[in-house]
C-alpha atoms as a PDB file:
ATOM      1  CA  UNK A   1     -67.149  22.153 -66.298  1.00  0.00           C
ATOM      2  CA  UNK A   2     -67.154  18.801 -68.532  1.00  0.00           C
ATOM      3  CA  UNK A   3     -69.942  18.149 -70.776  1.00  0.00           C
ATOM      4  CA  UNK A   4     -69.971  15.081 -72.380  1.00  0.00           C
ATOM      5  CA  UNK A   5     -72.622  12.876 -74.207  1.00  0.00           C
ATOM      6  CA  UNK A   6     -72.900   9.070 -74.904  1.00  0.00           C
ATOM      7  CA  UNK A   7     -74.790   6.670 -76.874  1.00  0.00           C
ATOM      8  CA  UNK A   8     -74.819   3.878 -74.137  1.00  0.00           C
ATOM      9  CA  UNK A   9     -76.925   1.153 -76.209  1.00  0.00           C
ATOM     10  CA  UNK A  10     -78.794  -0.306 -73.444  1.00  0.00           C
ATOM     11  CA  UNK A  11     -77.690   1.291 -70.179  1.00  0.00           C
ATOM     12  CA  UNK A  12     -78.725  -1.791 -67.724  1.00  0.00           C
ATOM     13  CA  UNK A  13     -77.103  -4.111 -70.485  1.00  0.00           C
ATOM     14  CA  UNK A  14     -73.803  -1.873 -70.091  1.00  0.00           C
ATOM     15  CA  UNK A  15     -73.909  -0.500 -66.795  1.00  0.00           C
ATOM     16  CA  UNK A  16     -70.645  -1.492 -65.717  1.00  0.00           C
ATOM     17  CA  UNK A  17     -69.255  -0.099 -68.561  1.00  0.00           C
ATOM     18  CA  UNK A  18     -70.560   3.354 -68.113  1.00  0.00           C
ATOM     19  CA  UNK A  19     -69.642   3.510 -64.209  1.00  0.00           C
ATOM     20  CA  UNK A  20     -66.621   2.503 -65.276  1.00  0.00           C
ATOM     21  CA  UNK A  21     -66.289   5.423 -67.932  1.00  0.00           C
ATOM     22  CA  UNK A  22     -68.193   8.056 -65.115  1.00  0.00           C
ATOM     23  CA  UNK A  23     -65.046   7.187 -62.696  1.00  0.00           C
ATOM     24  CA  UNK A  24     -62.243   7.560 -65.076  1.00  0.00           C
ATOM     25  CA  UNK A  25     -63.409  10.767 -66.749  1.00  0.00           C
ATOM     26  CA  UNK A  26     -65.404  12.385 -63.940  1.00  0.00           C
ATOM     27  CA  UNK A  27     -67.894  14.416 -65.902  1.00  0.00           C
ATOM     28  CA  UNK A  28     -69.631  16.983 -64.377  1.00  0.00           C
ATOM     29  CA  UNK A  29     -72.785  16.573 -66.902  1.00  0.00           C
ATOM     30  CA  UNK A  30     -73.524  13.424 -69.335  1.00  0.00           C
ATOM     31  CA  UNK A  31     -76.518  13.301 -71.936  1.00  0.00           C
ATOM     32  CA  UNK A  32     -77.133   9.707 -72.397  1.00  0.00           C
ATOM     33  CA  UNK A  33     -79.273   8.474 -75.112  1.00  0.00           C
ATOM     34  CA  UNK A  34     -80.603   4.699 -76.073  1.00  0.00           C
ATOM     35  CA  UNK A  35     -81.260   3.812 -72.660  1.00  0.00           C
ATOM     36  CA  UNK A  36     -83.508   0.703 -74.068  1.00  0.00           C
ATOM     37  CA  UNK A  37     -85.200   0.963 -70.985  1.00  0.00           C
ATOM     38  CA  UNK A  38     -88.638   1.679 -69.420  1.00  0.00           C
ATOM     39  CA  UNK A  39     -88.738   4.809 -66.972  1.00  0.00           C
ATOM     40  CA  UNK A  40     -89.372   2.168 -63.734  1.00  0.00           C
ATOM     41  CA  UNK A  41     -85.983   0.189 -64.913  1.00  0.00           C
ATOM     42  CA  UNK A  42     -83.495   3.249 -65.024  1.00  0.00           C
ATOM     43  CA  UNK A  43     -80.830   2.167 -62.604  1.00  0.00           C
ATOM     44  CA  UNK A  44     -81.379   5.235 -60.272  1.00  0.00           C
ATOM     45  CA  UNK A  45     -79.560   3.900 -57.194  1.00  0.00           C
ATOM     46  CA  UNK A  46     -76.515   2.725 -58.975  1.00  0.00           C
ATOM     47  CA  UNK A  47     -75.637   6.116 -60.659  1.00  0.00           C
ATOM     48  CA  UNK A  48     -76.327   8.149 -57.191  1.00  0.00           C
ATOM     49  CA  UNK A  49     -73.939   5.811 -55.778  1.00  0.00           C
ATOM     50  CA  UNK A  50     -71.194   6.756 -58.029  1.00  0.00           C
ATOM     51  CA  UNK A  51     -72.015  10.221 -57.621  1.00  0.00           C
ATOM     52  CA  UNK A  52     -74.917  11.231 -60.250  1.00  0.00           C
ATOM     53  CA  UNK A  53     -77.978  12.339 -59.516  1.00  0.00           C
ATOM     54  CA  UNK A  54     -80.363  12.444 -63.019  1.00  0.00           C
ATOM     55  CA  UNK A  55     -83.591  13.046 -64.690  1.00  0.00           C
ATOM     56  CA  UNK A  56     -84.699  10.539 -67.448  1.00  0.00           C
ATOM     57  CA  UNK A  57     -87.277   9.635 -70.446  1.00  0.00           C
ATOM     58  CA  UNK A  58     -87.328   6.018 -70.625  1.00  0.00           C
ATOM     59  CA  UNK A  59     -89.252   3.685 -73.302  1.00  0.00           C
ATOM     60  CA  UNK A  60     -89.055   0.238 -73.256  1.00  0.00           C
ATOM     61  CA  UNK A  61     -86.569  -1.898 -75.443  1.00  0.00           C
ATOM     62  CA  UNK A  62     -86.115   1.354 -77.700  1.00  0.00           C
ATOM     63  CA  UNK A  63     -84.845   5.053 -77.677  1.00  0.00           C
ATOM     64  CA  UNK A  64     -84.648   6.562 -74.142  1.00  0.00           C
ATOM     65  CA  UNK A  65     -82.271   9.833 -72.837  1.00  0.00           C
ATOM     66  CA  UNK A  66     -81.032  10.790 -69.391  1.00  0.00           C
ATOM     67  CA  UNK A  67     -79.415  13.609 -68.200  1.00  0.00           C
ATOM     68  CA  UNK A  68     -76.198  12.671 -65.572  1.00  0.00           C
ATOM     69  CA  UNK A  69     -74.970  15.373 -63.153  1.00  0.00           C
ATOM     70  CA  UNK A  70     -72.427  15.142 -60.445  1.00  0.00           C
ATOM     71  CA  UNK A  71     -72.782  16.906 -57.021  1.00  0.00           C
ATOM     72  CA  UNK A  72     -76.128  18.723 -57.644  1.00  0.00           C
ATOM     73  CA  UNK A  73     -78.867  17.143 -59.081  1.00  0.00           C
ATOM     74  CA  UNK A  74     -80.267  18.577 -62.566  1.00  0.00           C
ATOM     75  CA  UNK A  75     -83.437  20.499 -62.787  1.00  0.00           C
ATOM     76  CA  UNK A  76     -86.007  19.127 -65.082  1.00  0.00           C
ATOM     77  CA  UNK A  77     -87.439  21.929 -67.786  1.00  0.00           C
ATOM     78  CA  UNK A  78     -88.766  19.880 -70.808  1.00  0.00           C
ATOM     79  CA  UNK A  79     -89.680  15.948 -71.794  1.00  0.00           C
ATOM     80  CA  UNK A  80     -90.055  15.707 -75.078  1.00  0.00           C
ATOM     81  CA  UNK A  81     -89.741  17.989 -78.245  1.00  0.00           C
ATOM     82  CA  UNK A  82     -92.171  20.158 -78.678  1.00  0.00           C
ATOM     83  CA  UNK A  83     -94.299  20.353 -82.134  1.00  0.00           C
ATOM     84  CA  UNK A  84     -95.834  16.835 -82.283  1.00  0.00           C
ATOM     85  CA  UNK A  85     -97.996  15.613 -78.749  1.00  0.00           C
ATOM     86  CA  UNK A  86     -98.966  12.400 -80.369  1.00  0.00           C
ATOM     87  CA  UNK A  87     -94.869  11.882 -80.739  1.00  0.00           C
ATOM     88  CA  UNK A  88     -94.504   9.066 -78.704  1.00  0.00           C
ATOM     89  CA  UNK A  89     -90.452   8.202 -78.690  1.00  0.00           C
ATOM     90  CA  UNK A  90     -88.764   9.043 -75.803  1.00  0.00           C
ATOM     91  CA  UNK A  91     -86.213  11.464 -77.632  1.00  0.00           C
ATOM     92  CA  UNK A  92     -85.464  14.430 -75.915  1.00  0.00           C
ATOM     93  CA  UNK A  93     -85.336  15.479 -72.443  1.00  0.00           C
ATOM     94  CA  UNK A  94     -83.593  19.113 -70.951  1.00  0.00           C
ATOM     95  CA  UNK A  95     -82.604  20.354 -68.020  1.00  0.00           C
ATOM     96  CA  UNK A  96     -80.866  23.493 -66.464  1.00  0.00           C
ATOM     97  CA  UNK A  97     -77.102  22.231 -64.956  1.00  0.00           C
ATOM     98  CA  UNK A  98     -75.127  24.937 -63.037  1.00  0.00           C
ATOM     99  CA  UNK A  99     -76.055  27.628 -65.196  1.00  0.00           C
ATOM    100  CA  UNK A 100     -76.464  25.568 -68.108  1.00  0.00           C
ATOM    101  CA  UNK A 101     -79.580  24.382 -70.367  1.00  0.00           C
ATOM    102  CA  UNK A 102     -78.957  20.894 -71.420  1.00  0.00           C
ATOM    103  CA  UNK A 103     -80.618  19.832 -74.225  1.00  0.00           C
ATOM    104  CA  UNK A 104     -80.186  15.915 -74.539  1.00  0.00           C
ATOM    105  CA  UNK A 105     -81.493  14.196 -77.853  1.00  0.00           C
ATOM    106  CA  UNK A 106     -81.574  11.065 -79.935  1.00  0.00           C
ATOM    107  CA  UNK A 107     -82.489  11.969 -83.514  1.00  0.00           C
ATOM    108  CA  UNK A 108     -84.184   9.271 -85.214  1.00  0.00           C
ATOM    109  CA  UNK A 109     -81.620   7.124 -87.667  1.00  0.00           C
ATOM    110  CA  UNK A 110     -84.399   7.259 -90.646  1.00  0.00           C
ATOM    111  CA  UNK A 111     -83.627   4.264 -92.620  1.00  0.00           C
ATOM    112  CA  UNK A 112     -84.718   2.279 -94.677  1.00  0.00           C
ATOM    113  CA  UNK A 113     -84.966   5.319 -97.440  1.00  0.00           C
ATOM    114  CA  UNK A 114     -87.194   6.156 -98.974  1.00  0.00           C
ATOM    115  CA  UNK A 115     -89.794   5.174 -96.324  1.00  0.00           C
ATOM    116  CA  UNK A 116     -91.931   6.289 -93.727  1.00  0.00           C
ATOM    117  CA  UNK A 117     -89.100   5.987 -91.007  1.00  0.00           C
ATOM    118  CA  UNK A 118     -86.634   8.664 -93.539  1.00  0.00           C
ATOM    119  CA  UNK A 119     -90.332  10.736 -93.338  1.00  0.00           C
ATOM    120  CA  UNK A 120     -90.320  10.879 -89.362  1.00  0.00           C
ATOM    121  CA  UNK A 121     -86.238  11.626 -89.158  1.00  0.00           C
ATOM    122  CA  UNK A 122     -86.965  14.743 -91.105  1.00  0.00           C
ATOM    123  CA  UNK A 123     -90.266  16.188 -89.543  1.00  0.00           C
ATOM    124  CA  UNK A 124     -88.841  15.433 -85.971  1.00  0.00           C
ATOM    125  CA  UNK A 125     -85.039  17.636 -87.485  1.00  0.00           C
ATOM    126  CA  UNK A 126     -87.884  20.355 -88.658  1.00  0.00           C
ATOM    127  CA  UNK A 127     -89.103  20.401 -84.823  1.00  0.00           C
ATOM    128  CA  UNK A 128     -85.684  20.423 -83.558  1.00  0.00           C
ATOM    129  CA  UNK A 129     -85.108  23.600 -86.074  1.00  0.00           C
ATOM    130  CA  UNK A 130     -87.851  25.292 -84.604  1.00  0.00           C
ATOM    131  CA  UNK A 131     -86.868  24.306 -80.694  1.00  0.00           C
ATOM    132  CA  UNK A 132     -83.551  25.242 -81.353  1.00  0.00           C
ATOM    133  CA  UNK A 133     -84.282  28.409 -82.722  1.00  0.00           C
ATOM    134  CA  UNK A 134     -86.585  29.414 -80.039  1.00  0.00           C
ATOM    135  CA  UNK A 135     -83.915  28.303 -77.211  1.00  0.00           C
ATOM    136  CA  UNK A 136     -81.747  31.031 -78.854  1.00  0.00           C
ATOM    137  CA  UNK A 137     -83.965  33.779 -78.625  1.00  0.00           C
ATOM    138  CA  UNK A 138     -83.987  33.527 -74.978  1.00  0.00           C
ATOM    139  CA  UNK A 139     -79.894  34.290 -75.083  1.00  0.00           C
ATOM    140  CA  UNK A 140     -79.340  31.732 -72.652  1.00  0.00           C
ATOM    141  CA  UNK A 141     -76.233  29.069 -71.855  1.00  0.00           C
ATOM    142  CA  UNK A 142     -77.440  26.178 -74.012  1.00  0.00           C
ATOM    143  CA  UNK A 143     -76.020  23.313 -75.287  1.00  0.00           C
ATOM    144  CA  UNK A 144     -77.857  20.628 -77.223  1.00  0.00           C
ATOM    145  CA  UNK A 145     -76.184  17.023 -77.410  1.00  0.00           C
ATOM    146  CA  UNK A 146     -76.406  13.741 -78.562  1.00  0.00           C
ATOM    147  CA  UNK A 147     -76.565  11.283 -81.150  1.00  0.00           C
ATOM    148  CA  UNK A 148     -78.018  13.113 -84.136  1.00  0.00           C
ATOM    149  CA  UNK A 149     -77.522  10.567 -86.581  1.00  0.00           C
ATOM    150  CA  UNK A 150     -75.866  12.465 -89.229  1.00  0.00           C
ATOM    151  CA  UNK A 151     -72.476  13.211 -90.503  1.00  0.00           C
ATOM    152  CA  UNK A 152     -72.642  16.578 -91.333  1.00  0.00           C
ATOM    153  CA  UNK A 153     -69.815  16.389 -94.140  1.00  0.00           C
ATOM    154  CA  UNK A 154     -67.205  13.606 -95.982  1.00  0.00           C
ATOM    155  CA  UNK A 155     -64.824  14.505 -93.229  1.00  0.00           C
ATOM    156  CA  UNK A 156     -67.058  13.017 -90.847  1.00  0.00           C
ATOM    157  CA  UNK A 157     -67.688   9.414 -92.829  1.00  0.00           C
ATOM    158  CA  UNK A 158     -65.392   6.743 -93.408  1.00  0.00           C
ATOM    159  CA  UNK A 159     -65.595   5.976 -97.218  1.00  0.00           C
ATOM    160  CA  UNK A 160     -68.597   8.450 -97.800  1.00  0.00           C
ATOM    161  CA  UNK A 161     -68.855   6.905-101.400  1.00  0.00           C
ATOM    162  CA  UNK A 162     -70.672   3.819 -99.553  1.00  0.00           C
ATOM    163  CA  UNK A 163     -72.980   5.770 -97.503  1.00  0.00           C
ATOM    164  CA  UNK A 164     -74.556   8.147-100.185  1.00  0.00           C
ATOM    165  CA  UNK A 165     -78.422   6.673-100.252  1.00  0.00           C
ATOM    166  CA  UNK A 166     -78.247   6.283 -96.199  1.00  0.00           C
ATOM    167  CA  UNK A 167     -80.461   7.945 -94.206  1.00  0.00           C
ATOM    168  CA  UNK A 168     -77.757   9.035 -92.179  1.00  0.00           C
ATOM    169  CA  UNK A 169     -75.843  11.045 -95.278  1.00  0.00           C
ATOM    170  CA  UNK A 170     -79.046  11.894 -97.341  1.00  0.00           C
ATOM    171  CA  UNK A 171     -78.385  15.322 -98.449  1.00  0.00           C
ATOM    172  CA  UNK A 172     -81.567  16.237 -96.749  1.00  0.00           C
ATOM    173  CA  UNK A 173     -79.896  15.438 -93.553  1.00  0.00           C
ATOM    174  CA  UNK A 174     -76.912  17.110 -93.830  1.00  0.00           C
ATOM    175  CA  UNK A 175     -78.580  20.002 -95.015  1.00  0.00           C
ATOM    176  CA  UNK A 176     -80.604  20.231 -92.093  1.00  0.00           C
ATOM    177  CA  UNK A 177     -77.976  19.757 -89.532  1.00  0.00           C
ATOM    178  CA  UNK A 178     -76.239  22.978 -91.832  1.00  0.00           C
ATOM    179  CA  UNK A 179     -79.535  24.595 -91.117  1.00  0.00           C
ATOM    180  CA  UNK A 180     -79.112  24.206 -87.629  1.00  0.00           C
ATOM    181  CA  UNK A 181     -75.236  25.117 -86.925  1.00  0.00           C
ATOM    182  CA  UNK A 182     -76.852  28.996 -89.375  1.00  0.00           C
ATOM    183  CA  UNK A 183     -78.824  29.504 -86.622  1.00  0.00           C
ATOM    184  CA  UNK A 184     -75.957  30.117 -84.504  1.00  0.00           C
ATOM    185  CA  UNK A 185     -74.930  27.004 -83.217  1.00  0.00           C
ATOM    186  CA  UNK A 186     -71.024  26.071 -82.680  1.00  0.00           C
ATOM    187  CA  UNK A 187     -70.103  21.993 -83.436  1.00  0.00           C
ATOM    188  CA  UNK A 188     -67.601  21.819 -80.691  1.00  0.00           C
ATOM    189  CA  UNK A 189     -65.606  19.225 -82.296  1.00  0.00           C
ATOM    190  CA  UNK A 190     -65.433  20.356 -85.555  1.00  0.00           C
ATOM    191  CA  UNK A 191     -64.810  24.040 -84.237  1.00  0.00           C
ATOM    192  CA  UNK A 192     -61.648  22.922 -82.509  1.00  0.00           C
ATOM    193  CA  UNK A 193     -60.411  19.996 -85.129  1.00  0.00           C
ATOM    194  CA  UNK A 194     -61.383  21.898 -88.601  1.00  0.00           C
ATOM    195  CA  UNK A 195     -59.781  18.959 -90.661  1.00  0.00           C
ATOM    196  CA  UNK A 196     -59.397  16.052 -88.591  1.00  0.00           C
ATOM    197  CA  UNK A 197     -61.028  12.563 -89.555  1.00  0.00           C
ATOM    198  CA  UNK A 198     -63.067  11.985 -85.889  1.00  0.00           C
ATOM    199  CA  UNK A 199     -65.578   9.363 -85.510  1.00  0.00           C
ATOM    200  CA  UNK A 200     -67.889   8.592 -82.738  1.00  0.00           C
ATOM    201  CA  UNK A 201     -68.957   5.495 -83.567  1.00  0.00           C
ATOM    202  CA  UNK A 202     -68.037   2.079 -85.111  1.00  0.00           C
ATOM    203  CA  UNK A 203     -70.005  -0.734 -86.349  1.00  0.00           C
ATOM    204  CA  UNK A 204     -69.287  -3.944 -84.310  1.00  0.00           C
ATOM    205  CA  UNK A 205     -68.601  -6.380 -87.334  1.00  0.00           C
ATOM    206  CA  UNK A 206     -65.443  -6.105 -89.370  1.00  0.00           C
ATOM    207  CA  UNK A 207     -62.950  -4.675 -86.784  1.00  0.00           C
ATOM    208  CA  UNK A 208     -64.222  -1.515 -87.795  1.00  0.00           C
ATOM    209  CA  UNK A 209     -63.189   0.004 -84.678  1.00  0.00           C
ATOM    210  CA  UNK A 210     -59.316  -1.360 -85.141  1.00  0.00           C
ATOM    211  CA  UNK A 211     -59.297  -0.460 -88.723  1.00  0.00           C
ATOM    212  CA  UNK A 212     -60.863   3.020 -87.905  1.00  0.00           C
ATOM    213  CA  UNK A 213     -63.488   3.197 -90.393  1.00  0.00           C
ATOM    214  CA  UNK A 214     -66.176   4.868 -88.246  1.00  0.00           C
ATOM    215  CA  UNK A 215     -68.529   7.659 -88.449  1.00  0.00           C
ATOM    216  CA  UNK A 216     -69.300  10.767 -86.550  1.00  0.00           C
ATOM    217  CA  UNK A 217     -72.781  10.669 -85.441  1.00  0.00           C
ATOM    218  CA  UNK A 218     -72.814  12.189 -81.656  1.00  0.00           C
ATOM    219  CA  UNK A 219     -72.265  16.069 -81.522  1.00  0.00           C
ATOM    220  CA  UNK A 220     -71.920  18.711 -78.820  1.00  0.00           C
ATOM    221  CA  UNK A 221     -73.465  21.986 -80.276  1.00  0.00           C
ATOM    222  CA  UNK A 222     -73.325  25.333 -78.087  1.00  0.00           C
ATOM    223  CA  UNK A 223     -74.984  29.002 -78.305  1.00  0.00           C
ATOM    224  CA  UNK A 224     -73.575  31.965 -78.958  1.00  0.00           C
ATOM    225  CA  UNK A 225     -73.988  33.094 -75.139  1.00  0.00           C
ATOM    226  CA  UNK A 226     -71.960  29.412 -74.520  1.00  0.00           C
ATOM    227  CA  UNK A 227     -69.247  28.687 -77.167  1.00  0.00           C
ATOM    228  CA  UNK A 228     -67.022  31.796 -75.704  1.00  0.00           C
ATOM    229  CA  UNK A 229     -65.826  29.455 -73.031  1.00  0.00           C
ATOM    230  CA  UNK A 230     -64.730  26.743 -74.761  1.00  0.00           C
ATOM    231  CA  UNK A 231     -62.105  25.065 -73.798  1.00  0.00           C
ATOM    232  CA  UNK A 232     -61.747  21.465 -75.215  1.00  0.00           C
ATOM    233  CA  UNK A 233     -63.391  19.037 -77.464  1.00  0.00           C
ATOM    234  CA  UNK A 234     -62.720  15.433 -77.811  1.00  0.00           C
ATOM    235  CA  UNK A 235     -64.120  12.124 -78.290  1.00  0.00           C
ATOM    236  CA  UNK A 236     -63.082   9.696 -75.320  1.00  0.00           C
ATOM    237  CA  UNK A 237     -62.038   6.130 -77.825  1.00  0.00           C
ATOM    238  CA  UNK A 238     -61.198   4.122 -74.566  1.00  0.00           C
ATOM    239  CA  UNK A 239     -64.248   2.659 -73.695  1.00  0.00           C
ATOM    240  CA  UNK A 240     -65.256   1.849 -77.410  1.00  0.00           C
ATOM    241  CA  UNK A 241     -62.538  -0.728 -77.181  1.00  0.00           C
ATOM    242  CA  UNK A 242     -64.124  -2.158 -73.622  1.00  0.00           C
ATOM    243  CA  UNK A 243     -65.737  -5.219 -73.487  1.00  0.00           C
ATOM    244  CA  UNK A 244     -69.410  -6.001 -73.921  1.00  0.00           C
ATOM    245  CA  UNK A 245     -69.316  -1.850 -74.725  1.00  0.00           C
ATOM    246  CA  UNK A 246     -71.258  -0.013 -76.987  1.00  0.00           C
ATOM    247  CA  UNK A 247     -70.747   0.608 -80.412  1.00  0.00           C
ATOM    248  CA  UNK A 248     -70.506   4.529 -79.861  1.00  0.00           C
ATOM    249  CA  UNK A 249     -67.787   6.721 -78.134  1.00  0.00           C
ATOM    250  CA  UNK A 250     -68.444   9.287 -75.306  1.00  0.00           C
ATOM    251  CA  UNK A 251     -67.565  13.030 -76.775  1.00  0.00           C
ATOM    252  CA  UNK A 252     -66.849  15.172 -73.701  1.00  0.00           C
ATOM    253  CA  UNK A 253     -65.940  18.605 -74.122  1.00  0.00           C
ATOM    254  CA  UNK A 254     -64.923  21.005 -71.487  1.00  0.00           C
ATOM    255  CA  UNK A 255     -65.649  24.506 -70.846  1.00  0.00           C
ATOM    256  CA  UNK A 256     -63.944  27.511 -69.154  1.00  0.00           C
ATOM    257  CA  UNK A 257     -65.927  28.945 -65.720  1.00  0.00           C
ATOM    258  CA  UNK A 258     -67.861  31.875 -66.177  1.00  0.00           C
ATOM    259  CA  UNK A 259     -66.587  35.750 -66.469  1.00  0.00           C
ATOM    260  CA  UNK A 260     -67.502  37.227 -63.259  1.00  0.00           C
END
């Protein structure tokens, strides 16, 4: 089974480039996030005819997550994360996949700081805390995916000295995504790559993408009932170097089937 999430950056601007991406990797389940659509402009009838069926939280011209799966279509348990009902960003949607809770999010980025904006980013990772924490009481297959818009350490940052005041490397970040991985949670990538400089994501201006100085931002976590049948972890560069593509990477990760 391949999981795999993607920052898509406007999925009717960059359609072509995600069917594109769906045929040559063939995922069996995709998180996207960004959609920059509203719910009635989700291009439905394209992604069935390549294969995905899908369940989606649109908002226009901002935020917006889908969850992609191929030959069965996913089963819609949650829209929106819990904690806040006058929360009004379409961040979070989940659904159960073969076995499989999906958890899709889009954390908010949280600049400028200090600022109301840095405010929301850490009340909504507090309600993600709790959410998380509850999904692993139930001792269920979960994984939770995205773009969380943090690098968790220096390893995950391209010249961290630059980055120090951003809301994406605040120390209260980090120390929240740390939070979260306590609870239980494996980072897929970093599990299987302990020291490797990976980035998901490079800024368009610069040639930041050909000179590699990116960041990792989108992350693949799993449960404890989950990360026994991991297999694989990787971010997919390829398309990032597409044109008209967006400025993040899919991560796909694959697991093993389940013990009978």
């Amino acid at each position: 089974m391949k999981i795999a999430t993607y920052n898509v950056n406007g999925i009717n601007g960059r359609l072509s480039v995600l069917l594109r991406w769906l045929k040559q990797d063939c995922p069996d389940v995709v998180c996207l996030q960004e959609l920059k659509c509203s719910a009635d402009r989700f291009p439905e009838r394209e992604l069935q005819q390549a294969g995905y069926a899908a369940v989606w939280h649109g908002q226009k011209s901002w935020n917006g997550v889908a969850i992609l799966a191929r030959g069965r279509p996913p089963v819609l348990t949650r829209r929106g994360l819990p904690g806040d009902p006058d929360d009004s960003h379409s961040r979070y949607i989940e659904a159960a996949v073969n076995g499989v809770l999906i958890g899709c999010l889009y954390l908010p980025n949280g600049n400028p700081v200090p600022g109301p904006k840095f405010e929301y980013k850490l009340r909504w990772f507090d309600r993600l805390l709790s959410y998380a924490d509850e999904l692993l009481s139930h001792d269920v297959p979960v994984a939770l995916l995205g773009d969380f818009n943090v690098m968790p350490t220096e390893l995950d940052v391209y010249a961290p000295e630059r980055w120090r005041d951003d809301a994406l490397f605040r120390p209260e970040v980090r120390k929240a995504y740390a939070d979260l991985i306590h609870q239980g949670w494996t980072d897929t990538v970093r599990h299987l790559h302990p020291r490797e400089r990976i980035y998901t994501f490079w800024k368009y201006w610069r040639n930041s993408f050909e000179r590699g100085a990116g960041l990792r931002l989108d992350h693949i976590l799993l449960s404890p009932t989950l990360a026994p049948r991991l297999k694989s972890a990787e971010v997919r560069r390829a398309p990032r170097g597409w044109d008209h593509t967006s400025d993040h990477a899919p991560v796909m990760i694959q697991l093993l089937p389940p013990r009978s």
